[in-house]
PDB file of N, CA and C in Angstrom:
ATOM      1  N   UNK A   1     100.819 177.743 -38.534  1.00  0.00           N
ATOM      2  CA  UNK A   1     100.919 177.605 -37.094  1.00  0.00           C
ATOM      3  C   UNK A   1     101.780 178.713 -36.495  1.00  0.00           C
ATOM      4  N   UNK A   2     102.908 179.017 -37.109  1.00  0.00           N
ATOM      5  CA  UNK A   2     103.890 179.911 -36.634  1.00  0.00           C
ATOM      6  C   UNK A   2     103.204 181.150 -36.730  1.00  0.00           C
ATOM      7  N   UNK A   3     102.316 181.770 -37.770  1.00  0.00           N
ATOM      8  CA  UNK A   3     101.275 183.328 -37.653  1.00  0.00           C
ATOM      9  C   UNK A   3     100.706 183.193 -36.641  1.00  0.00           C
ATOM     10  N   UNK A   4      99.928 182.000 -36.289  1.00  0.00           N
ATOM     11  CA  UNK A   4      98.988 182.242 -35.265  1.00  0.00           C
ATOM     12  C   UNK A   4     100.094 182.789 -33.730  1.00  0.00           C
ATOM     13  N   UNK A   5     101.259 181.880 -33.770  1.00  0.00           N
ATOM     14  CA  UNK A   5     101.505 182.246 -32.281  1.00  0.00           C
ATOM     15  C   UNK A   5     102.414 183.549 -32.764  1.00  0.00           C
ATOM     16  N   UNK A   6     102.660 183.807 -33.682  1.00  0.00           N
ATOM     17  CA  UNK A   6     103.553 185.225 -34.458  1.00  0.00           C
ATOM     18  C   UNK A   6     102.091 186.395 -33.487  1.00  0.00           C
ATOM     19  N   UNK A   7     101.093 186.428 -34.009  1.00  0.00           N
ATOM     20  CA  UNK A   7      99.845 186.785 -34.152  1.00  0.00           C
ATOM     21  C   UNK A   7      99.427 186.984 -32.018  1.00  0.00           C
ATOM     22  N   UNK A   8      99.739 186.285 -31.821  1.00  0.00           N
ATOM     23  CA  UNK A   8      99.076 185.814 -30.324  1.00  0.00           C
ATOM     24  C   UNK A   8     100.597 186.737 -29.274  1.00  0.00           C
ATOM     25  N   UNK A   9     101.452 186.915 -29.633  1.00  0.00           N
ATOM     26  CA  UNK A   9     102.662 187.284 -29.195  1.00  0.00           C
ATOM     27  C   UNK A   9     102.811 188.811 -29.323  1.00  0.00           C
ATOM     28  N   UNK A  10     102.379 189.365 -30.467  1.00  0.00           N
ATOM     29  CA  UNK A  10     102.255 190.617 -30.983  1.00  0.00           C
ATOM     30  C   UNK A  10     101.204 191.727 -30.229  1.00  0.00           C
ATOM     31  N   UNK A  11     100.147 190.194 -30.434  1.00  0.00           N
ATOM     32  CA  UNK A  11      98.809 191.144 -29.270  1.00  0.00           C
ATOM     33  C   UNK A  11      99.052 191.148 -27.710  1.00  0.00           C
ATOM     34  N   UNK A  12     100.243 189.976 -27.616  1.00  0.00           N
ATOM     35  CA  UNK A  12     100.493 190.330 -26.013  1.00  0.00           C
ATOM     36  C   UNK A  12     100.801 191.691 -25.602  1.00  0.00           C
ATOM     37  N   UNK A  13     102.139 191.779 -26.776  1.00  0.00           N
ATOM     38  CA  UNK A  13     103.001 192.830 -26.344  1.00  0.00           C
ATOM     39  C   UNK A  13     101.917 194.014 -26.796  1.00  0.00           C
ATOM     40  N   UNK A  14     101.163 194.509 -27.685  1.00  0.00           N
ATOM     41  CA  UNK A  14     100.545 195.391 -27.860  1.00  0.00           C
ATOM     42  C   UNK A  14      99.348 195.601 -26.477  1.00  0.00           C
ATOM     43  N   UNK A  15      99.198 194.521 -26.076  1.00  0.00           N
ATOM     44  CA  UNK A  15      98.195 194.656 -24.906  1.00  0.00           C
ATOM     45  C   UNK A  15      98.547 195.270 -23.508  1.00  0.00           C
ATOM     46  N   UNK A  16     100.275 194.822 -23.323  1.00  0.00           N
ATOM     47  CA  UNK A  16     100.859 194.841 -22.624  1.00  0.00           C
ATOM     48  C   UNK A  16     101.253 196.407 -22.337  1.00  0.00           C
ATOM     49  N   UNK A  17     101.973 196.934 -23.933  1.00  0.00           N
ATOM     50  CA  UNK A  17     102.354 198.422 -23.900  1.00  0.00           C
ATOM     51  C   UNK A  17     100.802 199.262 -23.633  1.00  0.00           C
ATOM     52  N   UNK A  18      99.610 198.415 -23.966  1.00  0.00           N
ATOM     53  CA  UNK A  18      98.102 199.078 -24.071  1.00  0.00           C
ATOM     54  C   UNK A  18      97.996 199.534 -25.007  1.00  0.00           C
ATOM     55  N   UNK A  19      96.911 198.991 -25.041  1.00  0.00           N
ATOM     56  CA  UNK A  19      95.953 199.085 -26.596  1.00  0.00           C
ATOM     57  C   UNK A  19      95.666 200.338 -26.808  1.00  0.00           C
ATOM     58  N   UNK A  20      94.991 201.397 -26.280  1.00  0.00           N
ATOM     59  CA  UNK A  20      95.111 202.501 -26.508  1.00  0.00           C
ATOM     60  C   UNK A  20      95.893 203.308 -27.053  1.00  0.00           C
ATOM     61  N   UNK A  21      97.266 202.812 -25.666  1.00  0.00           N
ATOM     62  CA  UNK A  21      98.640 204.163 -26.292  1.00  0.00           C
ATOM     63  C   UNK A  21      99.342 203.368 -27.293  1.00  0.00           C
ATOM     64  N   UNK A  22      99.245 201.787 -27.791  1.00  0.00           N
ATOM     65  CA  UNK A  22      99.605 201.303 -29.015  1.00  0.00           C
ATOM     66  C   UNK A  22      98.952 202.043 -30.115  1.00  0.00           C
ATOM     67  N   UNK A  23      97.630 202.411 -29.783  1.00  0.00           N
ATOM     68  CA  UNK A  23      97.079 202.513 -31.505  1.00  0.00           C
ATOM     69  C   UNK A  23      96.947 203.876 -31.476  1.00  0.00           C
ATOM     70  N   UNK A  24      97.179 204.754 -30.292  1.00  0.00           N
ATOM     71  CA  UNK A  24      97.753 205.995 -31.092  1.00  0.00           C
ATOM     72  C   UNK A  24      99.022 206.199 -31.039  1.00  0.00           C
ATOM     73  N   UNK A  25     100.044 205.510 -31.245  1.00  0.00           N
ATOM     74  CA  UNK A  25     101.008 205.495 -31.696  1.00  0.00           C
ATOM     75  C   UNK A  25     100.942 206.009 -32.949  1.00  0.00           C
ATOM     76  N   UNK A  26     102.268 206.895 -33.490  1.00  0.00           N
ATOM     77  CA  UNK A  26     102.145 207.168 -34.986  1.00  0.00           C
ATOM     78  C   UNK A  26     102.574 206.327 -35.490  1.00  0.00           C
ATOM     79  N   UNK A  27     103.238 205.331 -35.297  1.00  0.00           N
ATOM     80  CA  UNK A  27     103.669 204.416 -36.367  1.00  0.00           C
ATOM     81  C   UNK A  27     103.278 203.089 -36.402  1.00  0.00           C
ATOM     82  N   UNK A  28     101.836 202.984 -35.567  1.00  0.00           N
ATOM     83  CA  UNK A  28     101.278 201.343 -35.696  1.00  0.00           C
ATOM     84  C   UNK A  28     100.963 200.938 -37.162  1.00  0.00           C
ATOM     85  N   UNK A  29     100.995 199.564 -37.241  1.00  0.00           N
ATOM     86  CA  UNK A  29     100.623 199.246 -38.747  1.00  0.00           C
ATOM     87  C   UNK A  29      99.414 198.985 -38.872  1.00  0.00           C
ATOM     88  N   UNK A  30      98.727 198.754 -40.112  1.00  0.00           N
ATOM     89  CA  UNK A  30      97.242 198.630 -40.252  1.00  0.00           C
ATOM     90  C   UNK A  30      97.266 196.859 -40.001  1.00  0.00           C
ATOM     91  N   UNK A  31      98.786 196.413 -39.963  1.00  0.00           N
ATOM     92  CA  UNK A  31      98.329 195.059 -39.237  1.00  0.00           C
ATOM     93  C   UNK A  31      98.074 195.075 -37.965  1.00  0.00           C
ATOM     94  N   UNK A  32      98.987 195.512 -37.233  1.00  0.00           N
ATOM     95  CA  UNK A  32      98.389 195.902 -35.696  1.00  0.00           C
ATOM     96  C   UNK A  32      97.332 195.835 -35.241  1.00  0.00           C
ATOM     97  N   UNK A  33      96.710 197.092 -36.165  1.00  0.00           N
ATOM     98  CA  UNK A  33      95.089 197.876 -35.934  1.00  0.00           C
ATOM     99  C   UNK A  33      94.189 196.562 -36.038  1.00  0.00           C
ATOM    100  N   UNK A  34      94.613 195.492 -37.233  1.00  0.00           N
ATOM    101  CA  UNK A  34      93.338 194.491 -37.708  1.00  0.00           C
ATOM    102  C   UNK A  34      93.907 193.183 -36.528  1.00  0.00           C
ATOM    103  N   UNK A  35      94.789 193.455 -36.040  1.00  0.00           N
ATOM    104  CA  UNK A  35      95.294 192.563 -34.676  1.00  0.00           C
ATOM    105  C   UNK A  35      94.312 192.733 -33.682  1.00  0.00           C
ATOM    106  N   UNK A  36      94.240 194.417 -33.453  1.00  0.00           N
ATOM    107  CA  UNK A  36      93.267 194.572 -32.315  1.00  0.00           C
ATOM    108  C   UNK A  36      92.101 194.814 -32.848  1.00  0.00           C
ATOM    109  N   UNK A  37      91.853 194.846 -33.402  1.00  0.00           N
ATOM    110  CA  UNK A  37      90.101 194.933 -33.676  1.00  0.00           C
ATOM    111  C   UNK A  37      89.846 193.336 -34.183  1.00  0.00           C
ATOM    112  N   UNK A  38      90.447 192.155 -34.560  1.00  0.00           N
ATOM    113  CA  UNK A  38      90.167 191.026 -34.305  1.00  0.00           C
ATOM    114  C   UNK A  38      89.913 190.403 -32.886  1.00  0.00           C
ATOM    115  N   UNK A  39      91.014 190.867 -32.266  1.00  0.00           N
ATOM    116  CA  UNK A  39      91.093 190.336 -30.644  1.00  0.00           C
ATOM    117  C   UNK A  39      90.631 190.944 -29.161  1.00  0.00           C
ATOM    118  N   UNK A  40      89.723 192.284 -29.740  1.00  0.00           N
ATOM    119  CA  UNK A  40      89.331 192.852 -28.570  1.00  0.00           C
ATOM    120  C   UNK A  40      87.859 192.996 -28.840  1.00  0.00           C
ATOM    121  N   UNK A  41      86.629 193.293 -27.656  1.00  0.00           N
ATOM    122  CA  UNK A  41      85.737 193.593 -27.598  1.00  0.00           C
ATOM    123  C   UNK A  41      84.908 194.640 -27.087  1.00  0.00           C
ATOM    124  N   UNK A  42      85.992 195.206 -26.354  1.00  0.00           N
ATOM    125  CA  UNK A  42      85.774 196.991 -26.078  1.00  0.00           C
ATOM    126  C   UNK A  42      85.853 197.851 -27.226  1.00  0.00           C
ATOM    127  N   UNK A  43      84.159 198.658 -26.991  1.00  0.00           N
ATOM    128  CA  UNK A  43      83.937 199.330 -27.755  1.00  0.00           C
ATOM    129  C   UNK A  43      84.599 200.537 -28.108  1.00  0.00           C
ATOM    130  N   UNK A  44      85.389 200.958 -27.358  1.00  0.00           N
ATOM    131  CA  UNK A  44      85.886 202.435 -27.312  1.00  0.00           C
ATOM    132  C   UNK A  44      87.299 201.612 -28.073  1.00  0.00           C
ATOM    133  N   UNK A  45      87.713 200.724 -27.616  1.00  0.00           N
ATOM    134  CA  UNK A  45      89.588 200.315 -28.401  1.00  0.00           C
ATOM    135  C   UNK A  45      88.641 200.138 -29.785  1.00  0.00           C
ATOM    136  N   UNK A  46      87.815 199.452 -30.051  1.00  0.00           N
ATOM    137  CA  UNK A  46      87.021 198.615 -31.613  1.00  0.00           C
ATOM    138  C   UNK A  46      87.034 200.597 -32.243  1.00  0.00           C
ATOM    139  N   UNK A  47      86.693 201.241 -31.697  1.00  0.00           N
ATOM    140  CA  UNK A  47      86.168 202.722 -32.340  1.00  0.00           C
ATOM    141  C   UNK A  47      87.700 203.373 -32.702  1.00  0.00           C
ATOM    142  N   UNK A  48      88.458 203.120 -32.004  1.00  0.00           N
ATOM    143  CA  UNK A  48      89.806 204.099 -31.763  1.00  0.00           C
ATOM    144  C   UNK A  48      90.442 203.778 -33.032  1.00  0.00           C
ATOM    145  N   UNK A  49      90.865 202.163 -32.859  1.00  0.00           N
ATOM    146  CA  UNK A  49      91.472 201.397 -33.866  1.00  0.00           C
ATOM    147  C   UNK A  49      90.983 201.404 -35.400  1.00  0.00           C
ATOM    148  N   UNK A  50      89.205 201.444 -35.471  1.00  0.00           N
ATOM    149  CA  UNK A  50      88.789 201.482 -36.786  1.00  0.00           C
ATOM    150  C   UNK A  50      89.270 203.136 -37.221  1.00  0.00           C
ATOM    151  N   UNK A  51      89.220 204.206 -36.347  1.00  0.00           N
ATOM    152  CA  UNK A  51      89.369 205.704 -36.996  1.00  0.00           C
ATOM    153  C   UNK A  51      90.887 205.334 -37.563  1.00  0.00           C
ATOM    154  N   UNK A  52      91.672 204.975 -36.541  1.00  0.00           N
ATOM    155  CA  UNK A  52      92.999 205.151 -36.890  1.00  0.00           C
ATOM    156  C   UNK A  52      93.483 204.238 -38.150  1.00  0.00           C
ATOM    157  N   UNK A  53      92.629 202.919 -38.609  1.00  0.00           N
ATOM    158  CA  UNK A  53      93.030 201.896 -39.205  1.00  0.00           C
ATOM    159  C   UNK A  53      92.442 203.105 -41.053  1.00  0.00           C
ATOM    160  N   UNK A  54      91.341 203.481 -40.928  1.00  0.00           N
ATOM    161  CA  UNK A  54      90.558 204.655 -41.634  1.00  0.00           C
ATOM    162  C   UNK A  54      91.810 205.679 -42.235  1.00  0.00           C
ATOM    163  N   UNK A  55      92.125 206.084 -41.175  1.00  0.00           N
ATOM    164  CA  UNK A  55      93.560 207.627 -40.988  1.00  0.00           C
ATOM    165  C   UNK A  55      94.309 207.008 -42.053  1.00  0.00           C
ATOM    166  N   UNK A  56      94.862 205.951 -41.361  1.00  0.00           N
ATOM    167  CA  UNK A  56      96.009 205.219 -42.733  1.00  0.00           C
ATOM    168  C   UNK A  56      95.884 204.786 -43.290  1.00  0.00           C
ATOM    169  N   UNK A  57      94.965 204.333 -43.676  1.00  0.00           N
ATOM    170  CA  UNK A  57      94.092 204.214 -45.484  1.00  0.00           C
ATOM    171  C   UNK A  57      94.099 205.235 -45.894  1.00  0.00           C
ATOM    172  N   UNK A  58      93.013 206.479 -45.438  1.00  0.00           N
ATOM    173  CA  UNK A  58      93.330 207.582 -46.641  1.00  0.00           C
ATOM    174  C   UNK A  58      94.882 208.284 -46.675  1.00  0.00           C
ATOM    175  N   UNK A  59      95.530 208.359 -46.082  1.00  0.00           N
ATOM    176  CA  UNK A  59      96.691 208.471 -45.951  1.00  0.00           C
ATOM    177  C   UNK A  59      97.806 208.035 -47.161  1.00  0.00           C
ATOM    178  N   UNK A  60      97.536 206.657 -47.316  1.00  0.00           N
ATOM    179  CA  UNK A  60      98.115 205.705 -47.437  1.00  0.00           C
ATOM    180  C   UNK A  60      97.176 206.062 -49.457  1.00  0.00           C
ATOM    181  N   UNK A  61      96.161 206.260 -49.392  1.00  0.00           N
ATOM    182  CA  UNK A  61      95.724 206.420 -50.621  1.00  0.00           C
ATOM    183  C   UNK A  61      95.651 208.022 -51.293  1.00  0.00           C
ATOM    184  N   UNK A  62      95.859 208.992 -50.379  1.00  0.00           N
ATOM    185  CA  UNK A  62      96.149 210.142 -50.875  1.00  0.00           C
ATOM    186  C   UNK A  62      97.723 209.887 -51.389  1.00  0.00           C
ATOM    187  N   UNK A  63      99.066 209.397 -50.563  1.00  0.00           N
ATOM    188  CA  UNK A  63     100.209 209.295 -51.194  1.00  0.00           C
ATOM    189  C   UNK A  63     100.249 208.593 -52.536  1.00  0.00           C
ATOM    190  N   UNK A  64      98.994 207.740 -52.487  1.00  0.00           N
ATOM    191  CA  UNK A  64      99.484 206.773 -54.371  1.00  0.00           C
ATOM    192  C   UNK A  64      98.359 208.057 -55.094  1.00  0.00           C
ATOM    193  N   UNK A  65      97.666 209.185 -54.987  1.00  0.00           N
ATOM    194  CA  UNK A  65      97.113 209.547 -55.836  1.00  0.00           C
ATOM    195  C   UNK A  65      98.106 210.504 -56.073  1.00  0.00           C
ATOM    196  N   UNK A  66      99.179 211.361 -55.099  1.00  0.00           N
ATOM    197  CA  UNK A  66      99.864 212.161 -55.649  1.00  0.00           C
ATOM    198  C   UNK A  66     101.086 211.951 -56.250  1.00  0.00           C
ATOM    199  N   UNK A  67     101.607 210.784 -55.973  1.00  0.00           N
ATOM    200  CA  UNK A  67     102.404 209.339 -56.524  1.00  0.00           C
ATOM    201  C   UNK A  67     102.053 209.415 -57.945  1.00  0.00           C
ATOM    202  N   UNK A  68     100.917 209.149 -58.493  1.00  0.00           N
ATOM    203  CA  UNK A  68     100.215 209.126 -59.799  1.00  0.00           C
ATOM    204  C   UNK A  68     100.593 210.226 -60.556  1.00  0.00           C
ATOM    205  N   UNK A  69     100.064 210.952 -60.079  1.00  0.00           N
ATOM    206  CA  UNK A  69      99.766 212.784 -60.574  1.00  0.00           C
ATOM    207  C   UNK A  69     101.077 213.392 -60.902  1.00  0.00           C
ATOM    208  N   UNK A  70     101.740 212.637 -59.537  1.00  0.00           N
ATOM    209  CA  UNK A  70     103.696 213.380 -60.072  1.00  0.00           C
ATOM    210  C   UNK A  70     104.089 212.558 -61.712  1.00  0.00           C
ATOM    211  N   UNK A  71     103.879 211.138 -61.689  1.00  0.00           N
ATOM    212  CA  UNK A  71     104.694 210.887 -62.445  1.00  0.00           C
ATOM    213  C   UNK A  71     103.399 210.445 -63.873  1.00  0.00           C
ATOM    214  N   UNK A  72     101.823 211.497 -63.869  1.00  0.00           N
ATOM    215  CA  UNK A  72     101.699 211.312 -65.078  1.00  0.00           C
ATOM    216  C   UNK A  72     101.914 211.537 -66.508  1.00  0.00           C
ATOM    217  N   UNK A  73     102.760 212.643 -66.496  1.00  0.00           N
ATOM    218  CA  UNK A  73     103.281 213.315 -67.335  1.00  0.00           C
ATOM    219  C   UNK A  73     104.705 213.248 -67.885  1.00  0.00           C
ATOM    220  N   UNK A  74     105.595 211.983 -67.008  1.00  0.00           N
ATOM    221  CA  UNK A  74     106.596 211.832 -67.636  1.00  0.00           C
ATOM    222  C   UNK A  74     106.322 210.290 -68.438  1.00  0.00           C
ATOM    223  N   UNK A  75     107.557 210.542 -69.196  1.00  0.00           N
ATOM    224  CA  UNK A  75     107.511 209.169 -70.035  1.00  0.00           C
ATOM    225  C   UNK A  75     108.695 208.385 -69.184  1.00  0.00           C
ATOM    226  N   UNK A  76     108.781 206.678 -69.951  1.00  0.00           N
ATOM    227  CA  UNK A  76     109.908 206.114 -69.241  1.00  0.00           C
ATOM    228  C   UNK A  76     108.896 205.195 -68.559  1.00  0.00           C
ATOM    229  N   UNK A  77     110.067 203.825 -68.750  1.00  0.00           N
ATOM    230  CA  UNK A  77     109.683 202.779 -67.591  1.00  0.00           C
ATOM    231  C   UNK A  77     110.047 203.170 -66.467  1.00  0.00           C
ATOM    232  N   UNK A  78     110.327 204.076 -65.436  1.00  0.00           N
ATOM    233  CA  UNK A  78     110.379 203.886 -64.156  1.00  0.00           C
ATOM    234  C   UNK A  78     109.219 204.852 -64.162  1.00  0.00           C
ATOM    235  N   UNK A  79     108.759 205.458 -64.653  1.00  0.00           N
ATOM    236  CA  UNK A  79     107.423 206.428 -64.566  1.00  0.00           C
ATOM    237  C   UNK A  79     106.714 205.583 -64.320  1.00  0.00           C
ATOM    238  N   UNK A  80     106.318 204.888 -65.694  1.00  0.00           N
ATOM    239  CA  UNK A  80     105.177 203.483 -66.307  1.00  0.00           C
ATOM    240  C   UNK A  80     105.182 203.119 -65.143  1.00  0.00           C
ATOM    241  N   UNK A  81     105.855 202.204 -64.309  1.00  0.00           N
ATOM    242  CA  UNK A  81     105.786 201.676 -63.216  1.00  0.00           C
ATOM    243  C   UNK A  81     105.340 202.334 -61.711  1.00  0.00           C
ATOM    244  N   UNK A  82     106.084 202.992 -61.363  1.00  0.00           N
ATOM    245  CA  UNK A  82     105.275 203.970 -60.782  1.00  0.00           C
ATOM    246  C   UNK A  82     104.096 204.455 -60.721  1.00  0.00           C
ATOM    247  N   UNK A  83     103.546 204.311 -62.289  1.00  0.00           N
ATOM    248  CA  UNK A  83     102.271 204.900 -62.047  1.00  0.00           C
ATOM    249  C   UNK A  83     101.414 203.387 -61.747  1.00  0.00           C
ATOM    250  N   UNK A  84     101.718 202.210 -62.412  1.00  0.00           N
ATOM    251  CA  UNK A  84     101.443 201.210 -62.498  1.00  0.00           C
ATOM    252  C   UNK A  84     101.225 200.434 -60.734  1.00  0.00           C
ATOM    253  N   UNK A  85     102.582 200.802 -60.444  1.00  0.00           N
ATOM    254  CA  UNK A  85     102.060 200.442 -58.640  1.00  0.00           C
ATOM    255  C   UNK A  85     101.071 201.166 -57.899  1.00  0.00           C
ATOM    256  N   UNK A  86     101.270 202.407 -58.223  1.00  0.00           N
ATOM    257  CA  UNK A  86     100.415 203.433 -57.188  1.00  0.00           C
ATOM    258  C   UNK A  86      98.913 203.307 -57.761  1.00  0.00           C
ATOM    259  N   UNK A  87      98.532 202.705 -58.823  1.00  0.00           N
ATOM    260  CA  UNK A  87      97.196 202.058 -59.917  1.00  0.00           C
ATOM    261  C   UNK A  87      96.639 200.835 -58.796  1.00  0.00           C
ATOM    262  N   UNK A  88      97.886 200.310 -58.914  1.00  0.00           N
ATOM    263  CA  UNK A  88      97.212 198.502 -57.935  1.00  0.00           C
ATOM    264  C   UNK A  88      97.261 199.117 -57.095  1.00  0.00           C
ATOM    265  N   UNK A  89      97.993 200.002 -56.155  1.00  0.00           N
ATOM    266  CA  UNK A  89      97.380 200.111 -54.592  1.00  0.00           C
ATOM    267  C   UNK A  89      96.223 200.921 -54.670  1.00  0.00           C
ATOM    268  N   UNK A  90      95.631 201.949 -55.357  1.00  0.00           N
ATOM    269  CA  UNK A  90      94.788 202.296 -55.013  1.00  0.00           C
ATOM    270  C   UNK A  90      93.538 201.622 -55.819  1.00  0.00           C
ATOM    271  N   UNK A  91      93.656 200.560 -56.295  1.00  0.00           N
ATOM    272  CA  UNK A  91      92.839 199.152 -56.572  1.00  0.00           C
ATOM    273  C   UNK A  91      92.083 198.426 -55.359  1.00  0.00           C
ATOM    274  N   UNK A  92      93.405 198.439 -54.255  1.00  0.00           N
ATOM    275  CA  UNK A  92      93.612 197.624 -53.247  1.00  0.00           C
ATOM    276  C   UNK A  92      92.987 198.104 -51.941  1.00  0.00           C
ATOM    277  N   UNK A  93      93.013 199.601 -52.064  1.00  0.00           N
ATOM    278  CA  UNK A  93      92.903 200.613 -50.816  1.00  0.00           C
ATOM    279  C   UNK A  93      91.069 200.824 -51.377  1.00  0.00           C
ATOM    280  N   UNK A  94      90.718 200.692 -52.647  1.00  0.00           N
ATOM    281  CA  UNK A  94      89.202 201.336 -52.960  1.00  0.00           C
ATOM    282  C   UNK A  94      87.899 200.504 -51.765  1.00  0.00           C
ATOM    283  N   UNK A  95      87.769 199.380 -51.114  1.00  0.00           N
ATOM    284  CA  UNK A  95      86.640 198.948 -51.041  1.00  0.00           C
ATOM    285  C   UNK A  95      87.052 199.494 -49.418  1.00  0.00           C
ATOM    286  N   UNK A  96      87.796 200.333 -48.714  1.00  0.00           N
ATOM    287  CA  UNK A  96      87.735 200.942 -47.749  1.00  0.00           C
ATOM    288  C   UNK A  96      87.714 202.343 -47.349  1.00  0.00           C
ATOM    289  N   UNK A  97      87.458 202.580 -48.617  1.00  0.00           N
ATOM    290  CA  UNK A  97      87.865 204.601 -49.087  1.00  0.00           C
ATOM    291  C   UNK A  97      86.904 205.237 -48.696  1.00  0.00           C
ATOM    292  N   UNK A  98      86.706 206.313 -48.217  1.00  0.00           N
ATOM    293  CA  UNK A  98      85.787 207.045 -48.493  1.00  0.00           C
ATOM    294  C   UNK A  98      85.135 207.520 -49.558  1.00  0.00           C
ATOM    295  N   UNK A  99      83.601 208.080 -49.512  1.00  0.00           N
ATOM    296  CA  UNK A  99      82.779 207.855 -50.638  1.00  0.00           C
ATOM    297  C   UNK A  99      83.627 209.072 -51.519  1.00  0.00           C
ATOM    298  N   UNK A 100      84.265 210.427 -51.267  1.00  0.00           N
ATOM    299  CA  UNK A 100      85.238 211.274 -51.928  1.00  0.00           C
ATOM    300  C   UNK A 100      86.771 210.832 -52.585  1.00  0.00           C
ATOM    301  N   UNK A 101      86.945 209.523 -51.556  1.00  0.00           N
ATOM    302  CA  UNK A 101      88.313 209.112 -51.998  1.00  0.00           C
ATOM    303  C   UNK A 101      87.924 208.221 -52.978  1.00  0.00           C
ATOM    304  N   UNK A 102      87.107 207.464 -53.066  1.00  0.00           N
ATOM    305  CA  UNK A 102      86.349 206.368 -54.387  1.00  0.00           C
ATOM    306  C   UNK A 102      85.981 207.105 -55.523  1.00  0.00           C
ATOM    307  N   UNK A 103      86.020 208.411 -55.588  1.00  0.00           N
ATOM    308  CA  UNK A 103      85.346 208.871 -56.576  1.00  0.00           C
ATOM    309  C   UNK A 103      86.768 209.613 -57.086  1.00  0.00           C
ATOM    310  N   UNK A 104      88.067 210.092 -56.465  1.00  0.00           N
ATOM    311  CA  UNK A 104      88.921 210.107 -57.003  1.00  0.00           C
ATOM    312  C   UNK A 104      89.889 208.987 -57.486  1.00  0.00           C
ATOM    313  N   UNK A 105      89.701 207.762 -56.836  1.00  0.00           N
ATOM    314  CA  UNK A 105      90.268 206.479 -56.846  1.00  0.00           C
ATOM    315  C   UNK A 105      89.660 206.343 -58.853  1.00  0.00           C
ATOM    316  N   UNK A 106      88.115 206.333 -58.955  1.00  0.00           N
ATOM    317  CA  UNK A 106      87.582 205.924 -59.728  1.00  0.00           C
ATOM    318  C   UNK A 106      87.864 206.770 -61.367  1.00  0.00           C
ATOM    319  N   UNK A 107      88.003 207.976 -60.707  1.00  0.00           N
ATOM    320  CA  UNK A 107      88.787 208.574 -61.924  1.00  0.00           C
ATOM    321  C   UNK A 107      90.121 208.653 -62.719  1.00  0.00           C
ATOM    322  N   UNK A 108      91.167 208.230 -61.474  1.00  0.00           N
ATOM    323  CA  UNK A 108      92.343 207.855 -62.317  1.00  0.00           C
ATOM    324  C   UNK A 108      92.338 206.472 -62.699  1.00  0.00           C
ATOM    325  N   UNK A 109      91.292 205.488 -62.313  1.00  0.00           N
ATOM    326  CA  UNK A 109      91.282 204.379 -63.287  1.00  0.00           C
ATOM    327  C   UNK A 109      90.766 204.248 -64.116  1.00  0.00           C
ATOM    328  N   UNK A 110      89.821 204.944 -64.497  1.00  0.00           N
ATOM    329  CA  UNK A 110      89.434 204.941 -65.609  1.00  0.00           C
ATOM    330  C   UNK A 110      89.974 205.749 -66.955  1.00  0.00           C
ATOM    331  N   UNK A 111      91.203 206.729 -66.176  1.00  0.00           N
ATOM    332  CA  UNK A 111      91.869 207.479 -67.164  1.00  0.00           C
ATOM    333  C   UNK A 111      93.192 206.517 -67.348  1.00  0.00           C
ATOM    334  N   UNK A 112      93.515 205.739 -66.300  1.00  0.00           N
ATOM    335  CA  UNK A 112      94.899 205.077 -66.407  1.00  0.00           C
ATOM    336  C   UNK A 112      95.219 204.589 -68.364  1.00  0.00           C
ATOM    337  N   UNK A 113      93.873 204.331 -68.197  1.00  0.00           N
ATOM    338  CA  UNK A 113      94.361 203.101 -69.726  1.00  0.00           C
ATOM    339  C   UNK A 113      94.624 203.966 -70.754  1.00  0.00           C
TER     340      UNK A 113
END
């Protein structure tokens, strides 16, 4: 109950500052973005929000591939791990990737093991 009005409060104020100059904001979150593209029906905010929600995905999945790449070559549990998180996020980030970012996604998992 408390998300929903968490949820309903968030889109005020995002509606309020405007949806537009909210979602090109540089620092909206991809919760934001799935805030307004749940709660709006204008096509031009639905278009703005999906590029930008897009932007910080690959973004967001280029940092865990070079995340990877830095620490494949060292040894050590804080490496292991490292590589191990930046593995699950780009697990997490694949069924929204682009068809170039899936095909690099797809190669360090299959080399991970």
């Amino acid at each position: 109950m408390s998300s929903i009005l968490d949820d309903q409060l968030r889109f005020m104020a995002l509606k309020q500052y405007g949806l537009i100059e909210s979602i090109k904001t540089p620092d909206i979150s991809e919760e934001d973005l799935a805030l307004i593209l749940k709660n709006t029906e204008n096509e031009n905010i639905e278009q703005l929000a999906t590029e930008q929600l897009q932007h910080l995905n690959s973004q967001a999945i280029q940092n865990n591939l070079n995340l990877y790449h830095k620490f494949y070559n060292l040894n050590g549990m804080a490496a292991h791990r490292a590589r191990i998180k930046s593995v699950n996020e780009l697990k997490n980030r694949y069924k929204k990737a682009s068809s170039d970012e899936k095909v690099k996604i797809l190669d360090i998992l299959y080399n991970a093991n």
